[in-house]
Protein backbone atom coordinates (compact mmCIF):
# COMPACT_ATOMS: atom_id res chain seq x y z
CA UNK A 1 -44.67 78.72 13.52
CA UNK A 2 -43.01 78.62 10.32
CA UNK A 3 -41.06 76.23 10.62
CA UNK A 4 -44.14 74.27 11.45
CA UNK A 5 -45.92 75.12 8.37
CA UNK A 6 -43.06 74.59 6.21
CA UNK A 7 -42.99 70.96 7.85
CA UNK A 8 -46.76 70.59 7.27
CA UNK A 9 -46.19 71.30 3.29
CA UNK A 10 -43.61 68.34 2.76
CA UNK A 11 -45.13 65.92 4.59
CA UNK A 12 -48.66 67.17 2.30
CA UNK A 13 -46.04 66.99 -0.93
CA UNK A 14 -45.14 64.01 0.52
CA UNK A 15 -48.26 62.09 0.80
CA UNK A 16 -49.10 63.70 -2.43
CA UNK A 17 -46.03 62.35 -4.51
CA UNK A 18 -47.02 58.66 -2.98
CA UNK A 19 -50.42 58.99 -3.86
CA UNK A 20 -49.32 59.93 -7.34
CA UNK A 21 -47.00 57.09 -7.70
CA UNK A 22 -49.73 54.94 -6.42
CA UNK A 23 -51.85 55.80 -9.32
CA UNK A 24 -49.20 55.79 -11.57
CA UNK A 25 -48.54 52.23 -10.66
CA UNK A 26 -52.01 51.43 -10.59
CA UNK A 27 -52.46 52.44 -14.43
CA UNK A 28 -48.95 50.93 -15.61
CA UNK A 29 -49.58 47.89 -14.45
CA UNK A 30 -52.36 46.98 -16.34
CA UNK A 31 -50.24 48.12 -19.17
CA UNK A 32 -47.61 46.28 -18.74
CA UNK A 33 -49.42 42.93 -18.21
CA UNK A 34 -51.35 43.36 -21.56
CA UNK A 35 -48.12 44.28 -23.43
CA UNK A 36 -46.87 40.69 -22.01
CA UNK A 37 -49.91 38.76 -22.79
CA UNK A 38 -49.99 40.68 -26.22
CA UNK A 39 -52.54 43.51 -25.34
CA UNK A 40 -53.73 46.02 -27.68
CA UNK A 41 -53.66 45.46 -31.31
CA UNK A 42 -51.27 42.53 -31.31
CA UNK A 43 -53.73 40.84 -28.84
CA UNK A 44 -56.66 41.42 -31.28
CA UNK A 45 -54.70 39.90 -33.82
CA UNK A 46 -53.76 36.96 -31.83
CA UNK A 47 -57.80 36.26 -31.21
CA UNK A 48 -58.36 36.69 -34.72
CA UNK A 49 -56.30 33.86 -35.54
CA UNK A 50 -58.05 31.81 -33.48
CA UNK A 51 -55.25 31.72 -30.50
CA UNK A 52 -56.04 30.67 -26.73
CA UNK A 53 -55.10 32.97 -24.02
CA UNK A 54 -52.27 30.55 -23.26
CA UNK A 55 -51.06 30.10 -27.26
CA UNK A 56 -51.10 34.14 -27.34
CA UNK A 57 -49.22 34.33 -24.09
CA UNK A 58 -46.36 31.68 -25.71
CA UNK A 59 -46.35 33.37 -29.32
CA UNK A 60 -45.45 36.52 -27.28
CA UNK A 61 -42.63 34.65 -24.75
CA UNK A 62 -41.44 33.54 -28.35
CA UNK A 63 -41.42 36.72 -29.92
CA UNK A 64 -39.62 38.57 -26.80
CA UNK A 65 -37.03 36.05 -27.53
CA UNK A 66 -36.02 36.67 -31.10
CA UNK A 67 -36.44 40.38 -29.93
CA UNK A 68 -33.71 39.76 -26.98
CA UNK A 69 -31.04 38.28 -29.90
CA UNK A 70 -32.31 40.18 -32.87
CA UNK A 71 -32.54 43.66 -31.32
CA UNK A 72 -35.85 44.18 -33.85
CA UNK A 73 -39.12 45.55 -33.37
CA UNK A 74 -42.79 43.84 -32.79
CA UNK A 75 -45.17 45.12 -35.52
CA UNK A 76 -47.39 42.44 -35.16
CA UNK A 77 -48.63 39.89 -33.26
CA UNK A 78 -45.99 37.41 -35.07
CA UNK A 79 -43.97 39.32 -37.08
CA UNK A 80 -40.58 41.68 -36.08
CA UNK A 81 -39.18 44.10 -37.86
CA UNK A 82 -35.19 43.39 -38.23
CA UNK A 83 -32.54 45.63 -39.92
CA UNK A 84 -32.33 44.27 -43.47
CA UNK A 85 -35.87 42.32 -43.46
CA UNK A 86 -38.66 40.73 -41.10
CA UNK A 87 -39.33 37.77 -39.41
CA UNK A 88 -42.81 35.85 -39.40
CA UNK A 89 -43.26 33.26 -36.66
CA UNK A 90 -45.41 30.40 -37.45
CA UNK A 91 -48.38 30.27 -34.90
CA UNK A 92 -48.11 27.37 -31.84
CA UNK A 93 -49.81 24.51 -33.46
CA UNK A 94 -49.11 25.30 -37.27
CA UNK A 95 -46.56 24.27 -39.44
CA UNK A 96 -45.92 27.43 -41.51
CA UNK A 97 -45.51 31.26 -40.96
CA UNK A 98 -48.91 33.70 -42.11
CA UNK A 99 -48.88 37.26 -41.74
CA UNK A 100 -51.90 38.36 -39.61
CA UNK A 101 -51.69 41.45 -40.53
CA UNK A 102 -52.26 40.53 -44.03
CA UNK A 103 -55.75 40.93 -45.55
CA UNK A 104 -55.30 37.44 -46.55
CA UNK A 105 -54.09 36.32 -43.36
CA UNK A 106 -57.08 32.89 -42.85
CA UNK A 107 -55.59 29.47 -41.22
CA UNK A 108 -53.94 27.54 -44.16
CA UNK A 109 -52.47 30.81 -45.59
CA UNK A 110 -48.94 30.33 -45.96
CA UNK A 111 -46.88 33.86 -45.85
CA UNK A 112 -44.67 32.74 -48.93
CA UNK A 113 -41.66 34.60 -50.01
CA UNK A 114 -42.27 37.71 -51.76
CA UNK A 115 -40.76 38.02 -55.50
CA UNK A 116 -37.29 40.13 -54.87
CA UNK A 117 -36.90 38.70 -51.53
CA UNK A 118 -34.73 35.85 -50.03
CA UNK A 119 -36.71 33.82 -47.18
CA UNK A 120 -34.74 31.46 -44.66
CA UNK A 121 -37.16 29.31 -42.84
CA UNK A 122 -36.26 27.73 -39.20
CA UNK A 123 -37.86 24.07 -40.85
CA UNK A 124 -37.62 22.21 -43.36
CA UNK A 125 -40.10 22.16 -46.63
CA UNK A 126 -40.91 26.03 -45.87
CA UNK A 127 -42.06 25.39 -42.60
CA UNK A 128 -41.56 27.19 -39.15
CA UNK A 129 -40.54 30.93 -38.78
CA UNK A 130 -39.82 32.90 -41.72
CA UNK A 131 -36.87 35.28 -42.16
CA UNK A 132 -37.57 37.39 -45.00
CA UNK A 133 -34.60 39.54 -46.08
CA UNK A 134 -34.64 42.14 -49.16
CA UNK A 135 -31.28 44.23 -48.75
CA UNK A 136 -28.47 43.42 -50.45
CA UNK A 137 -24.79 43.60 -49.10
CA UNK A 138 -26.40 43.28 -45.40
CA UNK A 139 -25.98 39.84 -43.94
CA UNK A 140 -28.34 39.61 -41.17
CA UNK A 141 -27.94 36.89 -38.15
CA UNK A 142 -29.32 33.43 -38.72
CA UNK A 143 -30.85 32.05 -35.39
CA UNK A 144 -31.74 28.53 -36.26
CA UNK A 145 -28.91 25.96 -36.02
CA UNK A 146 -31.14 22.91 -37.52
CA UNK A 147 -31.94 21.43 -40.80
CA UNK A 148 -34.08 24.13 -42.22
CA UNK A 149 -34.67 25.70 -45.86
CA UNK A 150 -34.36 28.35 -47.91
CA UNK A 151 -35.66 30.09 -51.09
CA UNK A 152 -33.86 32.79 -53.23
CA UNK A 153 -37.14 34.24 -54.89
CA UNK A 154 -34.99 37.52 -56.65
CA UNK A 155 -34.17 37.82 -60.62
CA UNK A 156 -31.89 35.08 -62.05
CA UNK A 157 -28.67 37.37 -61.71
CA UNK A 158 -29.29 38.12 -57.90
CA UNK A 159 -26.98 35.40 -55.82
CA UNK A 160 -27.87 34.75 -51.58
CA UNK A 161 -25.02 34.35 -49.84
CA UNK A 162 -24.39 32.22 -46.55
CA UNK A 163 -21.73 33.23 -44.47
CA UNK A 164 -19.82 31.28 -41.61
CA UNK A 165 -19.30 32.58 -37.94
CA UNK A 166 -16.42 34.47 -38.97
CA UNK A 167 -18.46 36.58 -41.40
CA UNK A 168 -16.74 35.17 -44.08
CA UNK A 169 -18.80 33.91 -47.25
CA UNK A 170 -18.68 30.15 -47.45
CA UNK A 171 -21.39 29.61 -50.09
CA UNK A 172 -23.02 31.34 -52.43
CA UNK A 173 -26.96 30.32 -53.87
CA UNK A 174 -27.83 29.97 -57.30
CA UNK A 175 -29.68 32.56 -58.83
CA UNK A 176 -33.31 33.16 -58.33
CA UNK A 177 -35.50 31.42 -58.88
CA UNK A 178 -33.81 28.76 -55.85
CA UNK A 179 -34.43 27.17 -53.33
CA UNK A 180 -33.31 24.22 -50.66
CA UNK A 181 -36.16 22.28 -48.85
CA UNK A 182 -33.47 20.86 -46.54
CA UNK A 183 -30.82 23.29 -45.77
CA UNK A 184 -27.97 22.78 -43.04
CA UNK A 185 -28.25 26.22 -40.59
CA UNK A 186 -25.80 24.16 -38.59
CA UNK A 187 -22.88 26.53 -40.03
CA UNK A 188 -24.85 29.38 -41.38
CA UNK A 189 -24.37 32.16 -39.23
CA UNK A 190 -25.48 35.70 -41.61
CA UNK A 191 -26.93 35.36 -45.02
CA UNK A 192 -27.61 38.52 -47.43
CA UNK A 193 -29.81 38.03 -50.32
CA UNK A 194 -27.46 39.66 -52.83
């Protein structure tokens, strides 16, 4: 009789533990499939500028990808956190980076690069995705391998430098205020701002 009861009580834990991993399930997956499509705040920020469902859904496929190589961390709906700076993505269907989590974050806004910062953009003219980088002595990784630009926006005795695959400095900017609207990334693998 025991032994029956004893039965009884795992196959109750039993059906228990499913049901609760049934629920669980049932409230992660919602979860999951608005941290994809950008739920939450990052979603809210992606309607505010305006985004479609499907232009939110490839801003995010974009930004997992940069967060795959650049081991960062989303803080917006556009804009990563990396060691040694952050990275603004332009939004699909515009030209330049904005930060939407600025207070001055309207359509035509360009981000711009911050005075004491160094900004590598993935186009040319300023345009694309934005890498803005304000540590010295800490060459973070380059991802673009196009004709892009640059701007060295730090005091006049503050030098960017470019380095090569190898890690090894191969050029180094003039001071600030620089810039190059049609930079070579093809052999720029790290650049530090000082």
């Amino acid at each position: 009789m025991a032994e029956q009861s004893s039965s009884r009580t795992r196959g109750w834990a039993k059906v228990f533990t499913a049901l609760l991993m049934a629920v669980l399930a049932l409230v992660a997956a919602p979860s999951a499939a608005g941290a994809a499509t950008g739920g939450g705040e990052f979603a809210a920020q992606a309607r505010a500028a305006g985004l479609t469902g499907a232009q939110a859904k490839s801003l995010q496929e974009r930004v997992d990808g940069y967060l795959a190589k650049a081991h960062g961390t989303q803080i917006g709906a556009n804009k990563i956190a990396v060691p040694g700076g952050e990275l603004l993505l332009a939004l699909p269907g515009e030209e330049h980076a904005r930060d939407l989590g600025s207070k001055d974050a309207g359509v035509g806004v360009l981000a711009g690069c911050p005075y004491t910062y160094v900004c590598a953009y993935s186009g040319e003219n300023f345009g694309g995705d934005e890498l803005r980088l304000f540590t010295c002595n800490y060459p973070v990784r380059i991802y673009w391998n196009t004709t892009g630009s640059w701007i060295n926006n730090q005091r006049s005795t503050l030098y960017a430098r470019f380095y090569d695959r190898d890690g090894i400095v191969r050029w180094t900017s003039p001071g600030g205020y620089s810039e190059d609207r049609h930079a070579d990334w093809r052999w720029v693998w790290w650049l530090s701002p000082c």
